[in-house]
Every structure is written in C-alpha cells, then in structure tokens.
C-alpha atoms as a PDB file:
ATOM      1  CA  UNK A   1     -20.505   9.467  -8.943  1.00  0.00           C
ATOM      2  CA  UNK A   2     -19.638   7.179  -6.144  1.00  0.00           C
ATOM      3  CA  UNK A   3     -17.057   8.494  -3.012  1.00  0.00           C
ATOM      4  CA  UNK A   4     -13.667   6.722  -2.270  1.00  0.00           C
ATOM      5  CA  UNK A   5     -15.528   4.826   0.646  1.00  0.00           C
ATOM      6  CA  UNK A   6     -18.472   3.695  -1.424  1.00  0.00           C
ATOM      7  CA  UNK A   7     -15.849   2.507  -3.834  1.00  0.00           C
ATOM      8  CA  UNK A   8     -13.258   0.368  -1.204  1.00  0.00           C
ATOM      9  CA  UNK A   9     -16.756  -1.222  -0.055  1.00  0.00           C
ATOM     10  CA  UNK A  10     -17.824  -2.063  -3.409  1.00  0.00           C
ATOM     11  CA  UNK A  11     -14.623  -4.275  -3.257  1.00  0.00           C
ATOM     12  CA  UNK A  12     -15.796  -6.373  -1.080  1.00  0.00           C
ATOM     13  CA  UNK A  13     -12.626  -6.523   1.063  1.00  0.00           C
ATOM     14  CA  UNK A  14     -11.666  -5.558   4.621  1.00  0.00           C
ATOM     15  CA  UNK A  15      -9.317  -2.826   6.093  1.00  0.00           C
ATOM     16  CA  UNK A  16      -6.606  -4.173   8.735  1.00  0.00           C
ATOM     17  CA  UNK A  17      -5.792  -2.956  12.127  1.00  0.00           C
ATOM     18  CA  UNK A  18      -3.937   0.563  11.006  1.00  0.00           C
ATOM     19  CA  UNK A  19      -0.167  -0.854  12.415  1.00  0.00           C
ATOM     20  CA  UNK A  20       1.437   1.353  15.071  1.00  0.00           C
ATOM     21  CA  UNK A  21       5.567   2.508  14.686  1.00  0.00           C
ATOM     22  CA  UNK A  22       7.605   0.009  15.651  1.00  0.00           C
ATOM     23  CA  UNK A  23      10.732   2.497  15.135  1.00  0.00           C
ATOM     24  CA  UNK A  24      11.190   6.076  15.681  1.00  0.00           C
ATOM     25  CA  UNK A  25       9.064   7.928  12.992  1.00  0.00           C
ATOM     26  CA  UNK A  26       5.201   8.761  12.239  1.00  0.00           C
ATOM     27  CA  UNK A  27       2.550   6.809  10.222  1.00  0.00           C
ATOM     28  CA  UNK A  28       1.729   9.529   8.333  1.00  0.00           C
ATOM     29  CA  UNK A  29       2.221  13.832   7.989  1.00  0.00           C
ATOM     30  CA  UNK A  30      -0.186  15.985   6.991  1.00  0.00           C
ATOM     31  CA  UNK A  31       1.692  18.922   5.032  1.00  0.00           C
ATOM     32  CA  UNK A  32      -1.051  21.513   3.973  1.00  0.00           C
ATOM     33  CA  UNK A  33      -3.134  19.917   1.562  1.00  0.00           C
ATOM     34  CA  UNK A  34      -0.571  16.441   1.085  1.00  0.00           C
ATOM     35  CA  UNK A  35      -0.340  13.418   2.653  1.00  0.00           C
ATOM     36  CA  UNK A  36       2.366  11.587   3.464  1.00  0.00           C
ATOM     37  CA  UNK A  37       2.463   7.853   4.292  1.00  0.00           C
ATOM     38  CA  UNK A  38       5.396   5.551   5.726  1.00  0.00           C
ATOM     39  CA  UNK A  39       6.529   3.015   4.567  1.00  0.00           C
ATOM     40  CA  UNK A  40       3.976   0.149   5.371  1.00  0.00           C
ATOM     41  CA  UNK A  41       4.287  -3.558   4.940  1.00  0.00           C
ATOM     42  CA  UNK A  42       1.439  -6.274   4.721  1.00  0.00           C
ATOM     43  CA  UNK A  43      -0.266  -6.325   7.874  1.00  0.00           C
ATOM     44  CA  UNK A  44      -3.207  -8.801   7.774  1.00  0.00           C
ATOM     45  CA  UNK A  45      -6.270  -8.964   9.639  1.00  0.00           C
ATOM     46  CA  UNK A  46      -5.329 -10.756  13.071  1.00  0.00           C
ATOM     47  CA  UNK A  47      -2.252  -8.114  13.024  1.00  0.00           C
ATOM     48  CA  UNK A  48       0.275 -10.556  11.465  1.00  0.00           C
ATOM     49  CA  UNK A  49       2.299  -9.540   8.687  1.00  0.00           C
ATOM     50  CA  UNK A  50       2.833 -11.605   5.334  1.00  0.00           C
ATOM     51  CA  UNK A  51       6.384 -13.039   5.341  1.00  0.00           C
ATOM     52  CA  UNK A  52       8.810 -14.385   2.661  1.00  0.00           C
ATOM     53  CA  UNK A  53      10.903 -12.858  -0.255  1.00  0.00           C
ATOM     54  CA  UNK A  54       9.493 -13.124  -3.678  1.00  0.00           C
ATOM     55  CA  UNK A  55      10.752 -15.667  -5.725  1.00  0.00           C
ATOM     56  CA  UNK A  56      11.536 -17.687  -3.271  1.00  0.00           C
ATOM     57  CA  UNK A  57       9.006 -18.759  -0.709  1.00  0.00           C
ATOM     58  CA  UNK A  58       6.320 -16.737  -2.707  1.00  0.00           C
ATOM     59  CA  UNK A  59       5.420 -16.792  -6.303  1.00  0.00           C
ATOM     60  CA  UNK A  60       4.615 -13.463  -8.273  1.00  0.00           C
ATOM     61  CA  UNK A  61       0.764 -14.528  -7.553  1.00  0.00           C
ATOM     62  CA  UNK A  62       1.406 -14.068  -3.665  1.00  0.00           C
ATOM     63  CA  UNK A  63       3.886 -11.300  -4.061  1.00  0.00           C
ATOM     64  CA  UNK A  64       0.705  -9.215  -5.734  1.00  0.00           C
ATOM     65  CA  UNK A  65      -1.740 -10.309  -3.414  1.00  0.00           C
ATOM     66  CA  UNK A  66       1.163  -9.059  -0.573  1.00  0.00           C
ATOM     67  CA  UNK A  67       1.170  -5.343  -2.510  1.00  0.00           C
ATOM     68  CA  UNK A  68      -2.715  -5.403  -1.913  1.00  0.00           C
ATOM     69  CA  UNK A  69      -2.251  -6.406   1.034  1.00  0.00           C
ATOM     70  CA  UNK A  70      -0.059  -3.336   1.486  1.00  0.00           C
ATOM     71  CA  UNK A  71      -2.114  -1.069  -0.138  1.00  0.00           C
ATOM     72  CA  UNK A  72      -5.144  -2.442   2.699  1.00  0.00           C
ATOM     73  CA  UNK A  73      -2.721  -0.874   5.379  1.00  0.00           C
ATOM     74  CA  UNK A  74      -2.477   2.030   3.687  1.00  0.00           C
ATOM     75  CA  UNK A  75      -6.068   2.775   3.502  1.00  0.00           C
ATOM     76  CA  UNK A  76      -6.647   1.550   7.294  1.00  0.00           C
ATOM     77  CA  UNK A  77      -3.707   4.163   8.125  1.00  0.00           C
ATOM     78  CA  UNK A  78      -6.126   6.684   5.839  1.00  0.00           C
ATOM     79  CA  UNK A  79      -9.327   5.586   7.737  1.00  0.00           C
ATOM     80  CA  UNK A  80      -8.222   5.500  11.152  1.00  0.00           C
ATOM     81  CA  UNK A  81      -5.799   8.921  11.135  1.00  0.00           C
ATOM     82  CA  UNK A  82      -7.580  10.799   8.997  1.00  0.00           C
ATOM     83  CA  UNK A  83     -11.081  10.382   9.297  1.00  0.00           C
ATOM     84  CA  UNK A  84     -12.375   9.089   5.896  1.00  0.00           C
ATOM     85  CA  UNK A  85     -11.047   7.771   2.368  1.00  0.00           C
ATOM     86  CA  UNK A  86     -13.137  10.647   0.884  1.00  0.00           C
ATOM     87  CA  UNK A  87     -11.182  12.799   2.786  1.00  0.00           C
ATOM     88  CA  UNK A  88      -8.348  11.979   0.181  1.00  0.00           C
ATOM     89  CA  UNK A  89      -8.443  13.857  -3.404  1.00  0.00           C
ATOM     90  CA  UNK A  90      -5.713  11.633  -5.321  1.00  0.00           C
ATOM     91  CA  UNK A  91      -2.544   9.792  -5.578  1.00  0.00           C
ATOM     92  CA  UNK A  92       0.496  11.484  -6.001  1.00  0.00           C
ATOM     93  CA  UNK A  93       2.979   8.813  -6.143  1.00  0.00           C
ATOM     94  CA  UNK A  94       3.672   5.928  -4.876  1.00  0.00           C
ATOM     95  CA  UNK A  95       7.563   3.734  -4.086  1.00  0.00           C
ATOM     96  CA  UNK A  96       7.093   0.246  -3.872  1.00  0.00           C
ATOM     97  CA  UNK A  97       9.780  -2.084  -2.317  1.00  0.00           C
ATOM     98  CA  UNK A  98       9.939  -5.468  -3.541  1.00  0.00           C
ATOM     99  CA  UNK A  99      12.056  -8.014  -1.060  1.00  0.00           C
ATOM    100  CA  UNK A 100      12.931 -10.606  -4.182  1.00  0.00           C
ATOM    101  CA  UNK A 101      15.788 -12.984  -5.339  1.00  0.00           C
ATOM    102  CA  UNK A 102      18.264 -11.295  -7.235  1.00  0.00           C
ATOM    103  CA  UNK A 103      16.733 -12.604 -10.418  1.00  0.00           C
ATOM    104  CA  UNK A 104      13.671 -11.295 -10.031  1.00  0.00           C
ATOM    105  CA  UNK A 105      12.573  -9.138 -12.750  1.00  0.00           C
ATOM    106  CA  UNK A 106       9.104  -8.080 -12.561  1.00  0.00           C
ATOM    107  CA  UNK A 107       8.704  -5.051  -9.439  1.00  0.00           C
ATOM    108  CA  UNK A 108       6.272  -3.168 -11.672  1.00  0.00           C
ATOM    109  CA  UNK A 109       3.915  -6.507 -11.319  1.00  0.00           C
ATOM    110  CA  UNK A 110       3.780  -7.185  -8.019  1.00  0.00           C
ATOM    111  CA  UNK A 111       3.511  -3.237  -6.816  1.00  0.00           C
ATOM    112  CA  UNK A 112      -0.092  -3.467  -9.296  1.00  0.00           C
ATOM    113  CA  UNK A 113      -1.534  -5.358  -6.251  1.00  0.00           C
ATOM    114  CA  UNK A 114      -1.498  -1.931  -4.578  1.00  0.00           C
ATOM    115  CA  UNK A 115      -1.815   0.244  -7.757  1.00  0.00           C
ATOM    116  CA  UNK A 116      -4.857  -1.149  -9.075  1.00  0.00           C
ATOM    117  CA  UNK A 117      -6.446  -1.625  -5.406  1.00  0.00           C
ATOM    118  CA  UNK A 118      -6.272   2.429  -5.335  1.00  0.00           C
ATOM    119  CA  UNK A 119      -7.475   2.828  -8.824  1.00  0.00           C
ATOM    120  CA  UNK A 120     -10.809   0.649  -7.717  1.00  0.00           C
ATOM    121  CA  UNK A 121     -10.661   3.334  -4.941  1.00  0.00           C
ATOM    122  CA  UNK A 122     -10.326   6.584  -5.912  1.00  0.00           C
ATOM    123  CA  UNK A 123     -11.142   5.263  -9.777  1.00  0.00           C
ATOM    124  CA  UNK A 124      -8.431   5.571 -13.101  1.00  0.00           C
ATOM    125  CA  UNK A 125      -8.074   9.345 -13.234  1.00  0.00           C
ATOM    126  CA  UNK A 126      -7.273  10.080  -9.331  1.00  0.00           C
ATOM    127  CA  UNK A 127      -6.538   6.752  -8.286  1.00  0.00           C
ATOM    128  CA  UNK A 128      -2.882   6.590 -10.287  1.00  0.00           C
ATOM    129  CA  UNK A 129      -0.375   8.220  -9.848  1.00  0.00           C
ATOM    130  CA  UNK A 130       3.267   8.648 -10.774  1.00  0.00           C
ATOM    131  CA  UNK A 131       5.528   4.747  -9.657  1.00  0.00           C
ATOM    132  CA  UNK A 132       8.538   3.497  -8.642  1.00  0.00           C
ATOM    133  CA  UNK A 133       9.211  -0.306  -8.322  1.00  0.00           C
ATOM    134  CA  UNK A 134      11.996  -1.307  -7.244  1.00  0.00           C
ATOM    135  CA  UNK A 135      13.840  -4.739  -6.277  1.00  0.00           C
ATOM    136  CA  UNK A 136      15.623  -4.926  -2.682  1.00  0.00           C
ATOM    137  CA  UNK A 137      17.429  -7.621  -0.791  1.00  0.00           C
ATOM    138  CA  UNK A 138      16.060  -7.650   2.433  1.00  0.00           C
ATOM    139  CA  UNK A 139      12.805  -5.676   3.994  1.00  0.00           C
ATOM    140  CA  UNK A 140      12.224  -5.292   7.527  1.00  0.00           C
ATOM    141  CA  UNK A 141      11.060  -8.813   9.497  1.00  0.00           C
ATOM    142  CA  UNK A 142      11.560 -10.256   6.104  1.00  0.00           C
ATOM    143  CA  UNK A 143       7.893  -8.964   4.405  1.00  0.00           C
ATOM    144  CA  UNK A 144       7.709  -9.131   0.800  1.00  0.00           C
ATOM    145  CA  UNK A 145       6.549  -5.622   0.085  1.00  0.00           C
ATOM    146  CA  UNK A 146       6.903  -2.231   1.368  1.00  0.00           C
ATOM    147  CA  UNK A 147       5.310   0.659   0.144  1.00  0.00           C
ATOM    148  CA  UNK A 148       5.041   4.436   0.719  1.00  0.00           C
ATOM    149  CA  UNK A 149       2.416   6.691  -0.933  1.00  0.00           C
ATOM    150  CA  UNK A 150       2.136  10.360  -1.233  1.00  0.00           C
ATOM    151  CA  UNK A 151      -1.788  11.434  -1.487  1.00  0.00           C
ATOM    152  CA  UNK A 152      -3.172  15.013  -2.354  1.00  0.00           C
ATOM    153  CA  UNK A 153      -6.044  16.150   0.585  1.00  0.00           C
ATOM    154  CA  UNK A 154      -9.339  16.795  -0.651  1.00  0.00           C
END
C-alpha cells in the first residue's frame, strides 16, 4: 500500500510555494488529532494566483483546473507546516467557494478539481470526504476558487 506522498508524486504534479496570511488569521490549526485549513485560493508556481470569475473570463474547464490548483496549496500548506502528507489520516470535509456569474450552475464540478486531486492522494476511502459547493459573487483579488478543508491527523 502506497503513503499519501508516494501517491501526490505518482501524479506527476508540483506543490506551490505554501502562501503566507495576507489578513489577520492562521494557515492552518492543529486541534488534537484535526486539522484545520484556511481558506486558500489558487496560488501557482511563481507565487501568482489564478484570476477571473467562472463563467466569464474562465470556462468550467479552467474553473476545475483552478480547484486543483487550490487543492495544490492545500497540500503545500500540509507539506511545509506539518511535516509530511503521510502525516495526514483523511479528509473530513471540505467548503468550496466558487466566484461565478449568477447563472452558473455547476459548483459541485468545478470543486472535483480539488476533490478528486485528494482522492489520487490519500486514495477513494480516506481521500473523500463530506462537500459543500457553493456559488459566490466575488472572492478575494478576484480568484475563481476558494477552498477550506478539515483533515483528521494520522
């Protein structure tokens, strides 16, 4: 049985810089045996952050790629703060926040981006947990995705 890190390499892709506050709160709180991580947005490799609202200057396509993006960040956060990926057990939950047109129906479709990147992770059984997607008007500096995730300590 392969670890969480032996996994996220098997992908193939890379881990951003883990993205310092900007605002007055903590990347992450360990609570006993949980984890709890902010809110983080898309930050790319050369620190940038993906920009534009779904359905309008991205396309579902791009708005996925964004949540994996998203769900990158969140693993970096993992890596650097806490030491390891195997050092996480499982996902508890995770909120995604989807910065769309008003139209826009399909949350649950872009937040897979970041759902499915921690299934390849921690695999189908530990890797999912309980969801929210939800649509919102406006995200900070105008990034298509923001997610939080709540992860159980190994």
């Amino acid at each position: 049985m392969s670890t969480p890190s032996e996994n996220f390499a098997a992908t193939g892709l890379n881990l951003p810089p883990a993205p310092t506050p900007l605002g007055v709160y903590k990347p992450y709180l360990i609570d006993g045996k949980y984890l709890y991580v902010s809110g983080h947005g898309p930050v790319q490799d050369d620190k940038s952050l993906i920009i534009g609202r779904i359905g309008d200057a991205l396309d579902m396509e791009q708005g996925k790629l964004a949540a994996r993006q998203v769900g990158l960040t969140i693993l970096s956060t993992i890596a650097t703060h806490v030491g390891s990926l195997d050092k996480v057990k499982r996902v508890i939950k995770v909120l995604g926040m989807v910065n769309c047109t008003s139209d826009f129906e399909r949350h649950p479709y872009i937040i897979n981006g970041c759902s499915e990147l921690f299934a390849q992770v921690w695999g189908p059984e530990n890797g999912i947990g309980v969801r929210s997607a939800v649509g919102f008007g406006s995200l900070p500096d105008n990034i298509p995705v923001e997610i939080e995730a709540l992860f159980e300590l190994a």
